[in-house]
N, C-alpha and C. Protein backbone atom coordinates (compact mmCIF):
# COMPACT_ATOMS: atom_id res chain seq x y z
N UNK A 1 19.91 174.56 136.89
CA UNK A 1 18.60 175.16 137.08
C UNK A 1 18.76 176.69 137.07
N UNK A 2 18.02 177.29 136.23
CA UNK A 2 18.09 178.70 136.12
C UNK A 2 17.26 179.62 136.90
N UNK A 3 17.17 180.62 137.81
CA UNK A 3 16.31 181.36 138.38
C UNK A 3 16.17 182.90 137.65
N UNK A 4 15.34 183.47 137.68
CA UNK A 4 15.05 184.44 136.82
C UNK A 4 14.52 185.38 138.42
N UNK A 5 14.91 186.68 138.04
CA UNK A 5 14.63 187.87 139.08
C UNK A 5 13.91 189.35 138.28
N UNK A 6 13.26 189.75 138.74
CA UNK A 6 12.78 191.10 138.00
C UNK A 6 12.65 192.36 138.81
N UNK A 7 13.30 193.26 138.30
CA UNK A 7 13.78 194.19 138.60
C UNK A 7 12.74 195.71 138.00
N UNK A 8 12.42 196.21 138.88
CA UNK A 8 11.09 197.69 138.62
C UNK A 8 12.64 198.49 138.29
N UNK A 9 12.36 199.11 136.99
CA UNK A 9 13.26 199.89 136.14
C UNK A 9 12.95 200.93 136.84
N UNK A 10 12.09 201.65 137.64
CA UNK A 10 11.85 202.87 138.18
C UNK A 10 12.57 203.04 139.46
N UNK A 11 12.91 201.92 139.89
CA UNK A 11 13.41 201.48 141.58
C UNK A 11 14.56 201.02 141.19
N UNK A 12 15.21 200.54 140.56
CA UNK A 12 16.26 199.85 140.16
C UNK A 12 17.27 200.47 138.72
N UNK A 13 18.84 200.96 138.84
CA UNK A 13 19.17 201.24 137.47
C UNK A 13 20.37 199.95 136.70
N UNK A 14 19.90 199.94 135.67
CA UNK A 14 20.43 199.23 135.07
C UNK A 14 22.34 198.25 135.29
N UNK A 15 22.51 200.40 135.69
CA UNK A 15 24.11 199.99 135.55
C UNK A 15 24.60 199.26 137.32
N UNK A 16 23.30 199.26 138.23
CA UNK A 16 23.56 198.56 139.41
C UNK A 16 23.53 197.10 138.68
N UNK A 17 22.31 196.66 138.60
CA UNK A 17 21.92 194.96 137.59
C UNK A 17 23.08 194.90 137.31
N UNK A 18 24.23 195.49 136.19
CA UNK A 18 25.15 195.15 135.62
C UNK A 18 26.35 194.79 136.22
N UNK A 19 26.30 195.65 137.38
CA UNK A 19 27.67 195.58 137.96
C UNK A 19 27.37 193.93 139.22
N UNK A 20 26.04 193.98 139.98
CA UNK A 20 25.73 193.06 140.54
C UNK A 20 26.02 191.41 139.70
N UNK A 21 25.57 191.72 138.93
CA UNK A 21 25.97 190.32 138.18
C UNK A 21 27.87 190.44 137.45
N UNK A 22 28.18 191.48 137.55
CA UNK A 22 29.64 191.25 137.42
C UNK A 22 29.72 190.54 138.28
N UNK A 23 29.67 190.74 139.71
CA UNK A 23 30.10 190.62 140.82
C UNK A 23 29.93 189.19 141.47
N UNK A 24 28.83 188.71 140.75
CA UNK A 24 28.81 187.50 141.32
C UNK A 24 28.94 186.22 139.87
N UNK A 25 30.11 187.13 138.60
CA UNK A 25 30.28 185.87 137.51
C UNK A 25 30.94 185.29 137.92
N UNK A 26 31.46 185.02 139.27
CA UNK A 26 32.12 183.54 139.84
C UNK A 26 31.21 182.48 140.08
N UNK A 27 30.03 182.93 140.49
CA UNK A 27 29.13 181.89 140.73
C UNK A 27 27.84 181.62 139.39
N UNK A 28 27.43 182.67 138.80
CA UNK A 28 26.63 182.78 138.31
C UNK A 28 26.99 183.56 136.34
N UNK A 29 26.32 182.49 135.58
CA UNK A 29 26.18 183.45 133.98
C UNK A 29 25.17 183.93 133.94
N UNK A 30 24.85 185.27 133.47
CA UNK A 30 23.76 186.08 133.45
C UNK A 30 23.17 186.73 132.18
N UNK A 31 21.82 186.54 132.36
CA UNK A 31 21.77 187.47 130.72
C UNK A 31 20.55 188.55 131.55
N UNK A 32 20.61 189.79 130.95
CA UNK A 32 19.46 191.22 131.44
C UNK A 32 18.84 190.99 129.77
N UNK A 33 17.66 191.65 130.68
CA UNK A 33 16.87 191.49 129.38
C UNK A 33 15.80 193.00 129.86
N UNK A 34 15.08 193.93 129.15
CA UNK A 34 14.27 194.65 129.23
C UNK A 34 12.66 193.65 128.86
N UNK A 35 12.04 193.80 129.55
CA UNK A 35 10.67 193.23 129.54
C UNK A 35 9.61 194.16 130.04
N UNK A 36 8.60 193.68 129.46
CA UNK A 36 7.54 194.62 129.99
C UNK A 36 7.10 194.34 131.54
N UNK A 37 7.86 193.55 132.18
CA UNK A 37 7.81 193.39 133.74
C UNK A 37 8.46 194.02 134.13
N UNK A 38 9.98 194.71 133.78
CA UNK A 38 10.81 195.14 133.96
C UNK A 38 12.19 194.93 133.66
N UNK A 39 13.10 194.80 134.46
CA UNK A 39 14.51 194.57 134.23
C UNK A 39 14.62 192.82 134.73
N UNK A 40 14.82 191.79 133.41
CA UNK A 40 14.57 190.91 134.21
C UNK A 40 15.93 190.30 134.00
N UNK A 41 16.46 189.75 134.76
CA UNK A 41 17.68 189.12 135.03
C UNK A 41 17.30 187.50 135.12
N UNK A 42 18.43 186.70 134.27
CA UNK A 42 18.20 185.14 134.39
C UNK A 42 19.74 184.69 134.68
N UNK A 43 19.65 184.17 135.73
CA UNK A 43 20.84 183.66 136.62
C UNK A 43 20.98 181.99 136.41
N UNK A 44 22.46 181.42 135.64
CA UNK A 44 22.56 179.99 135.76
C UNK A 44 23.82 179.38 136.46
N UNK A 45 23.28 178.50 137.26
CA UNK A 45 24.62 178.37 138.35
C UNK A 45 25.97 177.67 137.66
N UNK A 46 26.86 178.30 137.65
CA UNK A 46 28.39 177.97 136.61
C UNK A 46 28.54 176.67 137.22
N UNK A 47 28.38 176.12 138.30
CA UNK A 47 28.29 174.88 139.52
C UNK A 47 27.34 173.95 138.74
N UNK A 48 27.60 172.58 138.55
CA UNK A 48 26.04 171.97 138.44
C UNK A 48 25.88 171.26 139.64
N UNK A 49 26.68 171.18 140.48
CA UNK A 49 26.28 170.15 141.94
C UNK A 49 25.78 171.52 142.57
N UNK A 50 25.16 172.36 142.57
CA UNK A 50 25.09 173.61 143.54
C UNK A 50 23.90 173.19 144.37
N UNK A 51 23.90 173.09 145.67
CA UNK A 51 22.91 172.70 146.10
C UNK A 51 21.83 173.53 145.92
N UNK A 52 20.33 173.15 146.34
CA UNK A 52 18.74 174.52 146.42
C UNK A 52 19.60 175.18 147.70
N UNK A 53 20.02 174.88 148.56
CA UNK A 53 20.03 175.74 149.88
C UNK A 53 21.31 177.10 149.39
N UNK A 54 22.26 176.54 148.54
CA UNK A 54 23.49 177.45 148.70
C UNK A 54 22.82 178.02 147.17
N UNK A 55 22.34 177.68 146.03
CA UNK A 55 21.74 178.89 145.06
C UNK A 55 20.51 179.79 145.57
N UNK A 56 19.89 179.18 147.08
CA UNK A 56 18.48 180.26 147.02
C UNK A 56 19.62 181.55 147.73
N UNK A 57 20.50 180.89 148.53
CA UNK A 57 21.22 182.13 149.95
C UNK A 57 22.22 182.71 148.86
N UNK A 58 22.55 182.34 147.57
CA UNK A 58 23.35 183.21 146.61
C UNK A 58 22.70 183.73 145.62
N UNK A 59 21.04 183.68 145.55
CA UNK A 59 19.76 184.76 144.84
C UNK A 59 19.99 185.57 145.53
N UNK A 60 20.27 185.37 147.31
CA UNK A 60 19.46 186.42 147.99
C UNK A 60 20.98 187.37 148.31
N UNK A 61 22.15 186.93 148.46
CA UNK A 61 23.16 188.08 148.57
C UNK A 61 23.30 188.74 147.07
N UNK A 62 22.53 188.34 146.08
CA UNK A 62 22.64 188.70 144.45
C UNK A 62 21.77 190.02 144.98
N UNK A 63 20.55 189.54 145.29
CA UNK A 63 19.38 190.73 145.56
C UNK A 63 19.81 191.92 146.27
N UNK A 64 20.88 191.27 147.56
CA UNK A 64 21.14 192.39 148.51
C UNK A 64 22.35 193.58 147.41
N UNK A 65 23.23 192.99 146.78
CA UNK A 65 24.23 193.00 146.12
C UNK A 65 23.55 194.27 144.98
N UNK A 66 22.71 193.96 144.59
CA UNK A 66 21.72 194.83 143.41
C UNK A 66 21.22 196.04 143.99
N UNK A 67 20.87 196.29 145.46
CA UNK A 67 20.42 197.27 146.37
C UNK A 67 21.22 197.68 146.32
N UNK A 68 22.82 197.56 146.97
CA UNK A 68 23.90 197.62 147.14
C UNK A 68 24.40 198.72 146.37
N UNK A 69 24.61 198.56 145.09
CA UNK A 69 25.10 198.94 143.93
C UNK A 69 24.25 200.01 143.44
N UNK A 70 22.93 200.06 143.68
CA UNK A 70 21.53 200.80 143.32
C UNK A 70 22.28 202.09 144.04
N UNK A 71 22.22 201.98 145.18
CA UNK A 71 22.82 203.11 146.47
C UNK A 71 23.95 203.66 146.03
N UNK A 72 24.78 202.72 145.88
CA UNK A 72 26.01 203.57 145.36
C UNK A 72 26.04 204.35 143.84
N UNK A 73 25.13 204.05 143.16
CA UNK A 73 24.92 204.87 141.76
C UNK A 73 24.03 205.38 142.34
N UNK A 74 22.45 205.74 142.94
CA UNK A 74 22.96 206.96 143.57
C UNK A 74 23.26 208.36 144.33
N UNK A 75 24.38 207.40 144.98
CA UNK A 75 25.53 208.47 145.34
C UNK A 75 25.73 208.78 145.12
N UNK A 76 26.80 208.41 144.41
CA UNK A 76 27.66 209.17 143.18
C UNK A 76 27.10 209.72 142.41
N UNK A 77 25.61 210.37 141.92
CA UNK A 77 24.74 210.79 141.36
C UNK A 77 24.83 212.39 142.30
N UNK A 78 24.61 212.08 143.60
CA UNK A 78 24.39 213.36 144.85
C UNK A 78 25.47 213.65 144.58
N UNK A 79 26.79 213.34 145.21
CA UNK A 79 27.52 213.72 145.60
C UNK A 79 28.68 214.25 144.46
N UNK A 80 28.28 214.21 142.81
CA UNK A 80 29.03 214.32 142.02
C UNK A 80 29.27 215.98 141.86
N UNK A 81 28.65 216.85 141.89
CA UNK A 81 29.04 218.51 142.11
C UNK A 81 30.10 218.43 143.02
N UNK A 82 30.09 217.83 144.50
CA UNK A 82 30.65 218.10 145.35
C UNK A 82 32.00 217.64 145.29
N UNK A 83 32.03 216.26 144.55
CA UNK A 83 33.52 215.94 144.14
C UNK A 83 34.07 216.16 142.97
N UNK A 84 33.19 217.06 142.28
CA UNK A 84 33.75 217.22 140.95
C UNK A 84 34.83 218.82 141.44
N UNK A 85 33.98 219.42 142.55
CA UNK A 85 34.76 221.16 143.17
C UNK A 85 35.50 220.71 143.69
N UNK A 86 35.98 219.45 144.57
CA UNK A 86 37.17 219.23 144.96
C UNK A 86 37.78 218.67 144.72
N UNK A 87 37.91 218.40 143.29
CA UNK A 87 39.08 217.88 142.08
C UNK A 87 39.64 218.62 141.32
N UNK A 88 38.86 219.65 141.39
CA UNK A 88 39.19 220.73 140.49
C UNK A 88 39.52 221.97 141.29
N UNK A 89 39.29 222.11 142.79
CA UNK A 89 40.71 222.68 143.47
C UNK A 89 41.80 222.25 143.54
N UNK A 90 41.65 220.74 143.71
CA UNK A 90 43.12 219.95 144.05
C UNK A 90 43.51 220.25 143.02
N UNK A 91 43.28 220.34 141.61
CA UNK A 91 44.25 220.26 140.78
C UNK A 91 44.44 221.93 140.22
N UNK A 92 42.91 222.72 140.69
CA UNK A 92 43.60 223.95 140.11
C UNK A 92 44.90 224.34 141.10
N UNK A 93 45.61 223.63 142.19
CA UNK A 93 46.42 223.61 142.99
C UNK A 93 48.19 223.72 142.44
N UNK A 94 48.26 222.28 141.35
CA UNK A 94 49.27 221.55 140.78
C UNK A 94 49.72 222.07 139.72
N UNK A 95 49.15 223.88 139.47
CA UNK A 95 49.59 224.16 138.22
C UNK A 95 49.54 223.59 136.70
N UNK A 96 48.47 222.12 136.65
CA UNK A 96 48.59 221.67 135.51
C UNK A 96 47.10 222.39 134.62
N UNK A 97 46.34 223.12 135.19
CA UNK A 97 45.27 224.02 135.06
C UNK A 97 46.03 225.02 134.69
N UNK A 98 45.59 225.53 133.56
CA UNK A 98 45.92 226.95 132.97
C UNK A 98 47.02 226.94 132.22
N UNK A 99 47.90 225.92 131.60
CA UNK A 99 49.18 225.74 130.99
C UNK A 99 48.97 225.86 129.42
């Protein structure tokens, strides 16, 4: 049984969707699709005995999982000036800068 999720492209980026469904190709094959609903994701359980109770509570750590990933891209969005100056002290450090 396949469940389908949709995702607001304005609230949601792609490369979270992508990595979220990496994350859960132990349980789940996935295809993304762009739709005029949005980012819609169709989830099929790799399991065929999977029970309704253990695929709805593995939609919903998928969902949390997609937030998850949303946050951390971004982060790493903010915080990329700030670690890009302290990579590039550390290394203007090591002498391999300026050779």
């Amino acid at each position: 049984m396949t469940s389908t999720l949709v995702f607001d492209p304005t609230v949601y980026a792609l490369m979270a969707i992508e990595k979220a469904a990496y994350r859960f190709s132990d349980r789940f094959t996935s295809v993304i699709e762009t739709t005029q609903g949005g980012l819609q994701v169709t989830l099929k359980p790799k399991r065929a005995d999977m029970s309704e109770e253990t695929r709805q509570a593995a939609l919903d750590d998928f969902q949390t999982e997609v937030l998850d990933q949303n946050l951390r891209e971004k982060i790493k969005l903010e915080t990329a000036p700030t670690r890009n100056l302290i990579l590039a002290h550390a290394f203007s450090r090591t002498g391999l800068v300026g050779q």
